[in-house]
Protein backbone atom coordinates (compact mmCIF):
# COMPACT_ATOMS: atom_id res chain seq x y z
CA UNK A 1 121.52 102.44 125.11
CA UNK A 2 123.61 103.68 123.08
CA UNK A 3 127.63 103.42 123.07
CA UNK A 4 130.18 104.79 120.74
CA UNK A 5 132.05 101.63 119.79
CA UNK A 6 128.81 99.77 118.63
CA UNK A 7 129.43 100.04 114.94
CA UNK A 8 133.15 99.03 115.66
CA UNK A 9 131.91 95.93 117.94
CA UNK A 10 129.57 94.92 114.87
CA UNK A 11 132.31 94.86 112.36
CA UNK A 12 134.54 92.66 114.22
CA UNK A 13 131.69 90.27 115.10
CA UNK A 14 131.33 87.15 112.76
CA UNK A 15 127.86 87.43 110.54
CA UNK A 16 125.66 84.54 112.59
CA UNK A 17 125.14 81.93 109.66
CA UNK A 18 121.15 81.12 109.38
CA UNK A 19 119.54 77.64 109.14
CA UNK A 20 119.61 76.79 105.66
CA UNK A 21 116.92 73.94 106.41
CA UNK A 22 114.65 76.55 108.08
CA UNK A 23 111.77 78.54 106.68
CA UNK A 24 112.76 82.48 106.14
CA UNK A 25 111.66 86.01 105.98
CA UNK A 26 112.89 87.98 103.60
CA UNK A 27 113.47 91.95 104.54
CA UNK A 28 114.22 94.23 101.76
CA UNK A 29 115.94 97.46 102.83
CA UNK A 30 115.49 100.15 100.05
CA UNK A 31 117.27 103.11 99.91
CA UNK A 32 116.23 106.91 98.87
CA UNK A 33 119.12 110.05 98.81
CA UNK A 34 119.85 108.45 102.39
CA UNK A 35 122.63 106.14 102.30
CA UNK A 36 122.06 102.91 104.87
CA UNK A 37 125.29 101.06 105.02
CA UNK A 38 125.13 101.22 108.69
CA UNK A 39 121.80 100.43 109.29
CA UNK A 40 121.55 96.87 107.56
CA UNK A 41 124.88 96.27 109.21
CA UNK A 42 123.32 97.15 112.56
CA UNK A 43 119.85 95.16 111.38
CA UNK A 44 121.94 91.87 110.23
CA UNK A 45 123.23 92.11 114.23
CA UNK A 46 120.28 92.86 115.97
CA UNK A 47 118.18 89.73 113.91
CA UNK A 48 120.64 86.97 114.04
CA UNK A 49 118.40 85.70 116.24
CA UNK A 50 115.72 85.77 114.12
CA UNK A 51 114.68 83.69 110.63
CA UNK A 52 115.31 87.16 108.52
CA UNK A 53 117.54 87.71 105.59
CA UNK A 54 117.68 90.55 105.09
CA UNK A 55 118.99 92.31 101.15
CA UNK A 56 119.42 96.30 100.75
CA UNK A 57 119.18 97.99 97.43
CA UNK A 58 120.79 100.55 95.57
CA UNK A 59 121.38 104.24 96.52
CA UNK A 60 118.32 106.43 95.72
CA UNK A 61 116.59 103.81 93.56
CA UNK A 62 113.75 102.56 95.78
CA UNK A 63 111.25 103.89 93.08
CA UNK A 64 112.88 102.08 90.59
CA UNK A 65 113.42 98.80 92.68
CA UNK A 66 110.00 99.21 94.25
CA UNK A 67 107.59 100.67 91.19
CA UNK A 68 109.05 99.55 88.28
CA UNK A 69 110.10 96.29 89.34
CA UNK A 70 107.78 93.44 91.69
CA UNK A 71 110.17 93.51 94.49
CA UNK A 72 109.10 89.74 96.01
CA UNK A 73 110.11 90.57 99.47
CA UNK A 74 108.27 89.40 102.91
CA UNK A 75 108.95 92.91 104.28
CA UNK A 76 110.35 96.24 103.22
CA UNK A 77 111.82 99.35 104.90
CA UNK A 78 111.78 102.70 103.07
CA UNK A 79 114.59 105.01 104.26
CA UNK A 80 114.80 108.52 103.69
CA UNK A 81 116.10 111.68 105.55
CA UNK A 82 114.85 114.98 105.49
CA UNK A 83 118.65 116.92 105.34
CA UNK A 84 119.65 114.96 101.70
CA UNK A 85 115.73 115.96 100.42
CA UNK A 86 116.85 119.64 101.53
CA UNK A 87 119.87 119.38 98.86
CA UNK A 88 117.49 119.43 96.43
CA UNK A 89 116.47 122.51 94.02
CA UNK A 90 113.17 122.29 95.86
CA UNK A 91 112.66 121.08 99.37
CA UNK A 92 109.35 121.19 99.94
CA UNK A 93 108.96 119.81 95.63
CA UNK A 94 110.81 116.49 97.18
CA UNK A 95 109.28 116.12 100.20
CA UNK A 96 106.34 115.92 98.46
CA UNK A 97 107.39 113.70 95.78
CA UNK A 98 108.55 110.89 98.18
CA UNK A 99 105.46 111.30 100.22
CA UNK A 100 103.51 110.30 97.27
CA UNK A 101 105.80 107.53 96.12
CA UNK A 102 105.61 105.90 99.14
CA UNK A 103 101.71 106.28 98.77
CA UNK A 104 102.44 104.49 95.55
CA UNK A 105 104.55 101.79 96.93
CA UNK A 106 102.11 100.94 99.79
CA UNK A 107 99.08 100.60 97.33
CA UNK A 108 101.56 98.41 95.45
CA UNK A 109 102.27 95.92 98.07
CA UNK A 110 98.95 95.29 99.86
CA UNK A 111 100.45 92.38 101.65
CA UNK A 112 103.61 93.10 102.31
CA UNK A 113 104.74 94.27 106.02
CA UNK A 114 105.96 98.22 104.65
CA UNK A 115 108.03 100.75 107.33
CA UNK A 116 108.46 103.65 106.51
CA UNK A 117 110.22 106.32 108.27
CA UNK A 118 109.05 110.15 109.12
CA UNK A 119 110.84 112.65 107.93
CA UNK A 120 113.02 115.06 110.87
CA UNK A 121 112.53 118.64 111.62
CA UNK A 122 116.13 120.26 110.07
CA UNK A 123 118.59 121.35 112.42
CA UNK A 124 118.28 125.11 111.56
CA UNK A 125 115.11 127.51 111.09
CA UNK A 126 116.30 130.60 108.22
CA UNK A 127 113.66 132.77 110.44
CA UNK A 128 113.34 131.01 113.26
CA UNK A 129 109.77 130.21 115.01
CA UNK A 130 107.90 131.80 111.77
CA UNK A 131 109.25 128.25 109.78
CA UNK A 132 106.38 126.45 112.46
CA UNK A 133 103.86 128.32 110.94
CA UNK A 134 104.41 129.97 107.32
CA UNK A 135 102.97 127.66 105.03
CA UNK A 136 106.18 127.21 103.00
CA UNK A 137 108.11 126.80 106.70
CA UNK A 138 110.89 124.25 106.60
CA UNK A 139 108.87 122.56 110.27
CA UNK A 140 105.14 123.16 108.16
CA UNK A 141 106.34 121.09 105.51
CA UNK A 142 108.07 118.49 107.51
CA UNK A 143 105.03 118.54 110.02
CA UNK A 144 102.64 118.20 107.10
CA UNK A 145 104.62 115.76 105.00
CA UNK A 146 104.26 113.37 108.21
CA UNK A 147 100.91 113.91 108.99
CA UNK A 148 99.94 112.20 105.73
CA UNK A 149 103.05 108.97 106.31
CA UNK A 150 101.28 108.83 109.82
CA UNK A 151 97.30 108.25 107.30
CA UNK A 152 98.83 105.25 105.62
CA UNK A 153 99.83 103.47 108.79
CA UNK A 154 97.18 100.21 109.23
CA UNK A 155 97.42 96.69 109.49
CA UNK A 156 100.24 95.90 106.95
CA UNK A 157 102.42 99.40 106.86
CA UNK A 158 104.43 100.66 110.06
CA UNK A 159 105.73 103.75 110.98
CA UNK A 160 109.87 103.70 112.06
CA UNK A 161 109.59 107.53 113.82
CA UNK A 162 112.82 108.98 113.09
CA UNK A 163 111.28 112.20 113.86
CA UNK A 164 110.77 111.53 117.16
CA UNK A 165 114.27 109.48 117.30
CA UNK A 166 116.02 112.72 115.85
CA UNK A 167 114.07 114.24 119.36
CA UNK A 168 115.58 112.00 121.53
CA UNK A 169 119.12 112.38 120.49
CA UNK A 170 118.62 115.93 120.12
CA UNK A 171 118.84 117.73 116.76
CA UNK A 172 122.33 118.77 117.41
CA UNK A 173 123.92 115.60 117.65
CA UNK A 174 121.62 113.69 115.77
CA UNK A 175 122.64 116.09 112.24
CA UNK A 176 126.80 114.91 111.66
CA UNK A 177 128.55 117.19 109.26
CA UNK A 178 130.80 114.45 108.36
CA UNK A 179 128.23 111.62 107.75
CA UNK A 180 126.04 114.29 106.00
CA UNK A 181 128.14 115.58 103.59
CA UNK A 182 131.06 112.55 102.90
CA UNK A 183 129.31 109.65 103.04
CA UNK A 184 125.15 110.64 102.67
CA UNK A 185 123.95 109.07 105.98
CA UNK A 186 120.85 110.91 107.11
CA UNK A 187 122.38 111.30 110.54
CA UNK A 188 124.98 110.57 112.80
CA UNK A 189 125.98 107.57 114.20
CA UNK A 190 124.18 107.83 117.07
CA UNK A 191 121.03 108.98 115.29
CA UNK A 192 121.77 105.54 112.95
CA UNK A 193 121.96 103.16 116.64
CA UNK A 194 118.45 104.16 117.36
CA UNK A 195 116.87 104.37 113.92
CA UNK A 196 118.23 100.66 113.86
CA UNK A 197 117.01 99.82 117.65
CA UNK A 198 113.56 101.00 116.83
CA UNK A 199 113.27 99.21 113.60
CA UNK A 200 114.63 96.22 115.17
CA UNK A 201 111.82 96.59 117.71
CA UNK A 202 108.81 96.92 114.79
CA UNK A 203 109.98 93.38 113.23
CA UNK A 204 110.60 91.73 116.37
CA UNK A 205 107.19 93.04 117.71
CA UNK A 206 105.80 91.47 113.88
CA UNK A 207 107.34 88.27 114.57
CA UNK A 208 105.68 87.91 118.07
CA UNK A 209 108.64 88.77 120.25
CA UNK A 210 107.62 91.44 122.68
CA UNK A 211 106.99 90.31 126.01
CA UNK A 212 103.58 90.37 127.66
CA UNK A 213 103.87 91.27 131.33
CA UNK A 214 105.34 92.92 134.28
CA UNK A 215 105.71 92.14 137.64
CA UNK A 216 106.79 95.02 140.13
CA UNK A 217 108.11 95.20 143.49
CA UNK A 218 106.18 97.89 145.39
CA UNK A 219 108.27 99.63 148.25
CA UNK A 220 110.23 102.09 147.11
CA UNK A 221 109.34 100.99 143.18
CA UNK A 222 105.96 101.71 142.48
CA UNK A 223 105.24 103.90 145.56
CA UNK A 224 108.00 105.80 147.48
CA UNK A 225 108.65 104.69 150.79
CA UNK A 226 107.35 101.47 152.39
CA UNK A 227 104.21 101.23 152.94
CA UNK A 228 104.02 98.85 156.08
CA UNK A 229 105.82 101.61 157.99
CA UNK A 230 104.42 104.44 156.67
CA UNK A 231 100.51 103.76 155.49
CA UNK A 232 98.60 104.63 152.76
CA UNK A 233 98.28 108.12 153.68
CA UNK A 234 101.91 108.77 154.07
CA UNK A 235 102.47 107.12 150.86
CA UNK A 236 100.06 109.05 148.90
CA UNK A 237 101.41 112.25 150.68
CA UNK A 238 105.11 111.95 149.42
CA UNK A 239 103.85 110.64 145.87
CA UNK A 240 102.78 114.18 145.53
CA UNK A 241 106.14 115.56 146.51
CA UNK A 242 108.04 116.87 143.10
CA UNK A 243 111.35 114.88 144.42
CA UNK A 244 109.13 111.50 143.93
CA UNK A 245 107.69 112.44 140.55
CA UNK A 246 109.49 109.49 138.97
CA UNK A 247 107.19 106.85 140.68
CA UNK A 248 104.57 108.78 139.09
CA UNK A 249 105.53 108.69 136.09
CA UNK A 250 106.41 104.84 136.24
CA UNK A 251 103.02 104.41 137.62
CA UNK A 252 101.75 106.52 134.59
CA UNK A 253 103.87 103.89 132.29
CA UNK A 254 102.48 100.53 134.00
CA UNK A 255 98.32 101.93 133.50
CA UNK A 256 99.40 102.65 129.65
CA UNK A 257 100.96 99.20 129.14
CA UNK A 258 98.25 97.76 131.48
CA UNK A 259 95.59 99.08 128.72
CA UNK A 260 97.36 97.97 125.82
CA UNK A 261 96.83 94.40 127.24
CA UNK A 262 100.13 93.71 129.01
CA UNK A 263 99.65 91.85 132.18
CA UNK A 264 100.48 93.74 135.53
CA UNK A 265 101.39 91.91 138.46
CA UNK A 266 103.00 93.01 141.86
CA UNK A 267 105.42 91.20 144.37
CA UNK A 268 106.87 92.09 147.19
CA UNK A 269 108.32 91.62 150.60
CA UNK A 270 105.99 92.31 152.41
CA UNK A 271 102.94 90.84 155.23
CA UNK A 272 100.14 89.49 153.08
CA UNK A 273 98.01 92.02 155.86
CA UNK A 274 99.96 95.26 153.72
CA UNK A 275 97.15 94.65 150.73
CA UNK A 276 94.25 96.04 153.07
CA UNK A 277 96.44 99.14 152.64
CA UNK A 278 98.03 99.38 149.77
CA UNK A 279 93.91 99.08 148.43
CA UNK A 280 94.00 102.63 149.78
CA UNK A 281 96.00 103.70 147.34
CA UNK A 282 94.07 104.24 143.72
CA UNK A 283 94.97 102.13 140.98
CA UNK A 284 96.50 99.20 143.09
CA UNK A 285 93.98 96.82 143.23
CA UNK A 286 92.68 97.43 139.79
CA UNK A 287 95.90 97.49 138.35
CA UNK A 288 97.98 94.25 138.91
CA UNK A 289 96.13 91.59 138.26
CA UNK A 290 97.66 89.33 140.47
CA UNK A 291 99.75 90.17 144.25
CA UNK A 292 102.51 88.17 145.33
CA UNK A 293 102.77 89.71 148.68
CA UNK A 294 105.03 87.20 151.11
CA UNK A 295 108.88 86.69 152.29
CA UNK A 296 109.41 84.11 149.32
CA UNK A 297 112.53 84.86 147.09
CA UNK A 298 111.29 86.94 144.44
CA UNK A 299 112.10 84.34 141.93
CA UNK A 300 109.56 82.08 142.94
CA UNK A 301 107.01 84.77 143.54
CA UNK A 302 107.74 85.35 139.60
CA UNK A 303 107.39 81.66 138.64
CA UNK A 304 103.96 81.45 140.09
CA UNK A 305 103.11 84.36 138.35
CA UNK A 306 104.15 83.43 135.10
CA UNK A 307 102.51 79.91 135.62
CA UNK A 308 98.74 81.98 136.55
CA UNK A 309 99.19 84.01 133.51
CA UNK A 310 100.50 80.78 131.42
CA UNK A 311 103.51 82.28 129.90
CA UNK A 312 107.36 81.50 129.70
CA UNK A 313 109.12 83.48 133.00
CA UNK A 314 111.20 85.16 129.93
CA UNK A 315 108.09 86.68 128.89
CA UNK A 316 108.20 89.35 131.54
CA UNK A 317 110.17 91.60 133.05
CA UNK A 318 111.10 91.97 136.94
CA UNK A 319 111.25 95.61 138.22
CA UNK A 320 112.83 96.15 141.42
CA UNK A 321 114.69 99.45 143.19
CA UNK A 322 117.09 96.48 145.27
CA UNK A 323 119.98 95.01 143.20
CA UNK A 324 120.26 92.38 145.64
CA UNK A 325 116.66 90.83 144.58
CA UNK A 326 117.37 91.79 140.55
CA UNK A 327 120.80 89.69 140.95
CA UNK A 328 118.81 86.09 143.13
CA UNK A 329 115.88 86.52 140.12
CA UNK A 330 119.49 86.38 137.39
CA UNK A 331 121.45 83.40 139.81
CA UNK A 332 118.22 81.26 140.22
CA UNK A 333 116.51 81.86 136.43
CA UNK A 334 119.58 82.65 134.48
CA UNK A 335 121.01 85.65 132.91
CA UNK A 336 118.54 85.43 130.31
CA UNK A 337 115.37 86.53 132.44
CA UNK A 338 114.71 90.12 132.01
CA UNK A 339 114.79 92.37 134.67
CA UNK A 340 114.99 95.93 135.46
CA UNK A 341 116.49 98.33 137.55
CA UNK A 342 114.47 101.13 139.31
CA UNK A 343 116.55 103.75 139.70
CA UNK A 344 114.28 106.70 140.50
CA UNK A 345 116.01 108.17 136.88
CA UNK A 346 114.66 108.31 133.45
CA UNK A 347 116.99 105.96 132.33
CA UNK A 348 114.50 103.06 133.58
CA UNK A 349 111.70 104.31 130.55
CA UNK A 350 114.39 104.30 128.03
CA UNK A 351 115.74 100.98 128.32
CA UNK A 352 111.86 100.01 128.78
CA UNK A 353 111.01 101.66 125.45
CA UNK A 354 114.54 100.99 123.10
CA UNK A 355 114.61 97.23 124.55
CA UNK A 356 111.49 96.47 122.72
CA UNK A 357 109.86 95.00 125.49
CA UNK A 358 106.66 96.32 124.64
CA UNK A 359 106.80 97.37 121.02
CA UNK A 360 103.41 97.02 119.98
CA UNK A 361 102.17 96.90 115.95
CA UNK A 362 98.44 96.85 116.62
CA UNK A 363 96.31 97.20 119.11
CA UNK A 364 93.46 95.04 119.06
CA UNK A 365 90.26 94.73 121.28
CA UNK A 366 91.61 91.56 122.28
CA UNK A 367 94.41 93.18 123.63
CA UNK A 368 92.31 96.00 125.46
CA UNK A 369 89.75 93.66 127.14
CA UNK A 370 92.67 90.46 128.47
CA UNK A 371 93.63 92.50 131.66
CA UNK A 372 89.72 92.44 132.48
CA UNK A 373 89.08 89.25 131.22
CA UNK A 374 92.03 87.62 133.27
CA UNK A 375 90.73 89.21 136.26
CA UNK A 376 87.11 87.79 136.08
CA UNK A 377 88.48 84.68 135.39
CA UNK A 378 90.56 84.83 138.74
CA UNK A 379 87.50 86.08 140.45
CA UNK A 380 85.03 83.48 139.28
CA UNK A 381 87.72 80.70 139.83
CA UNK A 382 87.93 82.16 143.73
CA UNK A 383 83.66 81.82 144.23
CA UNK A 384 83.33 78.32 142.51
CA UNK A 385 83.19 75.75 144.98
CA UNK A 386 84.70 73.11 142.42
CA UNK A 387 86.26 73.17 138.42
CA UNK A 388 83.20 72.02 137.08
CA UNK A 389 80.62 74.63 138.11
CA UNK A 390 83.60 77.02 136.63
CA UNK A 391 83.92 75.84 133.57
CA UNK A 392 80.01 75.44 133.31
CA UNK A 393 79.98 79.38 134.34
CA UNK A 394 81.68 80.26 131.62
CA UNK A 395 78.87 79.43 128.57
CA UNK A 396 81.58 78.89 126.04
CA UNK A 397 80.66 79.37 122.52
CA UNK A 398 82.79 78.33 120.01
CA UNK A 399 82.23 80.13 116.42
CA UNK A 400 84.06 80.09 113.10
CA UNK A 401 84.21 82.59 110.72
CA UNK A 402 86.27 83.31 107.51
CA UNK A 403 90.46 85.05 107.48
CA UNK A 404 89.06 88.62 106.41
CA UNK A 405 90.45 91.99 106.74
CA UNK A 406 89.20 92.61 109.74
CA UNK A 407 90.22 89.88 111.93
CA UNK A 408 93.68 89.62 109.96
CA UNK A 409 95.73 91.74 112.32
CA UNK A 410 94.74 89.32 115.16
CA UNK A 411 94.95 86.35 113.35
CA UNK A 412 98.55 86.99 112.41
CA UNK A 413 99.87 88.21 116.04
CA UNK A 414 98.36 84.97 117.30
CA UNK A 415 100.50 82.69 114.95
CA UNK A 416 103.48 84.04 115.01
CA UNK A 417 103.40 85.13 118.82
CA UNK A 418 102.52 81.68 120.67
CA UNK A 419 103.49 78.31 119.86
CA UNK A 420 100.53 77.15 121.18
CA UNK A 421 98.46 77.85 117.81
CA UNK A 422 101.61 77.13 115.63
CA UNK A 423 103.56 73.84 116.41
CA UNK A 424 105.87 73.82 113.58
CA UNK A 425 107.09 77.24 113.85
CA UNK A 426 106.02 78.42 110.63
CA UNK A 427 106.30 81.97 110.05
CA UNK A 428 103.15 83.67 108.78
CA UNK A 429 103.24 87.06 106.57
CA UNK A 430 99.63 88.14 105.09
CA UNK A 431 100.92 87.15 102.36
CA UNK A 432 101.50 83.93 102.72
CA UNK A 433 98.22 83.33 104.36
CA UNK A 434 96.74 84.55 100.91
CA UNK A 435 99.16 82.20 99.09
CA UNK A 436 97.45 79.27 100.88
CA UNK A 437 94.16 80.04 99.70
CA UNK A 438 95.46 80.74 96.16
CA UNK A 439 96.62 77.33 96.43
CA UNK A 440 93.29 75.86 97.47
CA UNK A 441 93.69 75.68 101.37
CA UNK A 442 90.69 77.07 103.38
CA UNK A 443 91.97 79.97 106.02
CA UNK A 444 89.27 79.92 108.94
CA UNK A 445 89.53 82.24 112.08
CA UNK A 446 88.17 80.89 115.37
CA UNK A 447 86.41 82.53 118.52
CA UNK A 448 86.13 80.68 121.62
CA UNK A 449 84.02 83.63 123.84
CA UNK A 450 81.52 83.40 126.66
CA UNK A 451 80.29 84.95 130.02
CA UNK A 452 84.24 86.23 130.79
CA UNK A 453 84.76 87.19 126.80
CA UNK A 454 86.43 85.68 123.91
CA UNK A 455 89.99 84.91 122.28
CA UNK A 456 90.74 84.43 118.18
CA UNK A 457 92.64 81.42 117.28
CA UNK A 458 93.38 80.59 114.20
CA UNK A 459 93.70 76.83 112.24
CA UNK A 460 94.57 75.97 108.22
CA UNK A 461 92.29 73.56 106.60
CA UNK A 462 93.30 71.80 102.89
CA UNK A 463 89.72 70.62 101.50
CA UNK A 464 91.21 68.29 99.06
């Protein structure tokens, strides 16, 4: 979250030199009235870890840079503020006009990973609520103007929501008087932290760096109290009590993840004879797809997790209301494995959200159906008496079908998410996937699927 000496601390630290030797993505940062000094500053700090370079252009020339010139660029963000289009003779004139060039630009660069950001509701209203719904209304026009960025998002152009962001700080503070008027920013600096967090989080999420599951403790986390002493029906009672309306909403935030095809998984300290209760309770059993329920340090509970799902441990992220447990995961894993604490605050679904954890691009019916598929797997692995009579079970099919629009989105997440379908690291853009058949090379997309469903992999074939 955000602290005031960030852009300080960035300064002083030394720019992280990339691996010459190593393949790299190239981000272009374009710039409209909005000035974005900050931001690439911010974006060259949060990606050091990361193969992108990452070049801005010049002030209010991205129609230039981007129209009348073939920008050759892996990636491009668009940024724009609604306060410097309000300068102009006519507000609701330029609104327009960069709506449509960005229309322009994304026709332009069909293969290119565009972001573009929304436009924020002012911080003032001339005559007040009436601007919501008078057709020339400074909030109509804004509302309007991002209704039609929010049309072009698909498979290759991403929305950065700094209307929402400009929400979260709060109009107040997210407008600066000083940045707006001396130097052109769109916002303050605050405002600028999470307009850079968030983008961070679409390119990370685009190079296959969100994580993919979460395993939860249970007392006092995901239900409020502990269930071995209380029961079911206790437990349900105080869930309903306003004071506990935090574990509903965290057990609001683990169904939406579950559905968007993170994996859910529970441990706890706890008699394995607790689950004949906690089934009581609706949503449990459906929801984690596996139950470590024992008195084994939590650490290994989330090791044999990770192993079931086949993941790194680093892929998920430990939730837990007892710093004691949070800080044995941290000694025994290292400081590197995520975890969270549940604090019975709101402060637990920011740092969930602006972390990136979950940032999610696309959502494919791959993603949808792998909760459910990982679950029938588990069950049909539990009634077959030996591996064989599993595996026969399954009927796989194995089909092969051409790279087209509309298995790309897939194909991409899977290469540059897993090593598993991309040994030598290589990072994919559509672009370059459309290079390689320019070039002669065959693109083929793979579906392994049976009685339990199907995944897409992807492989590269050179005919010559």
């Amino acid at each position: 979250m955000y602290k005031e000496d960030y852009f300080q601390m960035i300064r002083k630290t030394a720019k992280v030199e990339k691996n010459k030797d190593a393949e790299s993505i190239h981000l272009f940062m374009a710039m409209g009235q909005t000035a974005n000094n900050h931001l690439v500053k911010a974006m060259e700090y949060e990606l050091a870890d990361t193969p992108i370079e990452i070049t801005s252009g010049d002030f209010n020339r991205y129609w230039e840079e981007l129209l009348l010139e073939d920008k050759q660029a892996d990636a491009i963000h668009i940024h724009e503020s609604s306060f410097q289009l309000y300068l102009a003779e006519d507000f609701e004139a330029a609104v327009w006009q960069y709506v449509k060039q960005v229309e322009q630009i994304c026709a332009k660069y069909p293969d290119t990973l565009l972001i573009i950001n929304t436009l924020e509701y002012l911080p003032f209203r001339p005559t007040g609520n009436l601007e919501a719904v008078d057709e020339q209304g400074l909030v109509t026009i804004i509302r309007e103007a991002n209704t039609r960025l929010f049309a072009l998002a698909d498979n290759h152009i991403k929305i950065n929501d700094t209307n929402y962001i400009a929400n979260f700080v709060g109009l107040k503070h997210y407008f600066d008087t000083t940045m707006l008027y001396h130097f052109s920013y769109g916002s303050s600096l605050e405002g600028q932290y999470y307009c850079a967090q968030s983008l961070r989080n679409i390119l990370k999420a685009w190079l296959g760096k969100a994580k993919k599951g979460i395993i939860s403790d249970l007392d006092n986390t995901y239900w409020p109290g502990i269930i071995g002493d209380k029961g079911a029906e206790m437990i349900q009672a105080n869930l309903q009590e306003r004071k506990n309306s935090n574990h509903r909403i965290y057990q609001k935030h683990l169904k939406k993840l579950e559905a968007a095809g993170i994996f859910m998984a529970a441990a706890s300290k706890n008699d394995a004879s607790i689950s004949t209760e906690a089934k009581k309770l609706a949503d449990f059993d459906w929801l984690f797809s596996l139950k470590q329920l024992n008195w084994l340090p939590k650490s290994d509970n989330l090791q044999a997790i990770a192993k079931k799902w086949n993941i790194n441990p680093r892929d998920t992220i430990f939730i837990d209301d007892n710093q004691r447990e949070l800080a044995e995961i941290k000694a025994t894993l290292g400081e590197e494995q995520p975890t969270l604490h549940y604090n019975n605050q709101l402060d637990l679904f920011y740092e969930l959200e602006w972390r990136g954890y979950f940032e999610k691009i696309s959502l494919t019916e791959t993603d949808k159906a792998r909760n459910n598929n990982f679950k029938k797997i588990e069950a049909e692995l539990a009634s077959s008496t030996d591996l064989t009579s599993f595996l026969q079970s399954l009927q796989i099919e194995l089909t092969y079908e051409a790279f087209t629009e509309a298995n790309e989105a897939r194909v991409i997440q899977l290469l540059n998410k897993t090593n598993q379908f991309n040994n030598n690291k290589t990072i994919f853009t559509l672009s370059k996937l459309k290079a390689l058949e320019a070039e002669g090379k065959k693109n083929h997309s793979s579906k392994l699927s049976g009685s339990l469903g199907g995944r897409r992999d992807h492989l590269c074939r050179d005919p010559r």
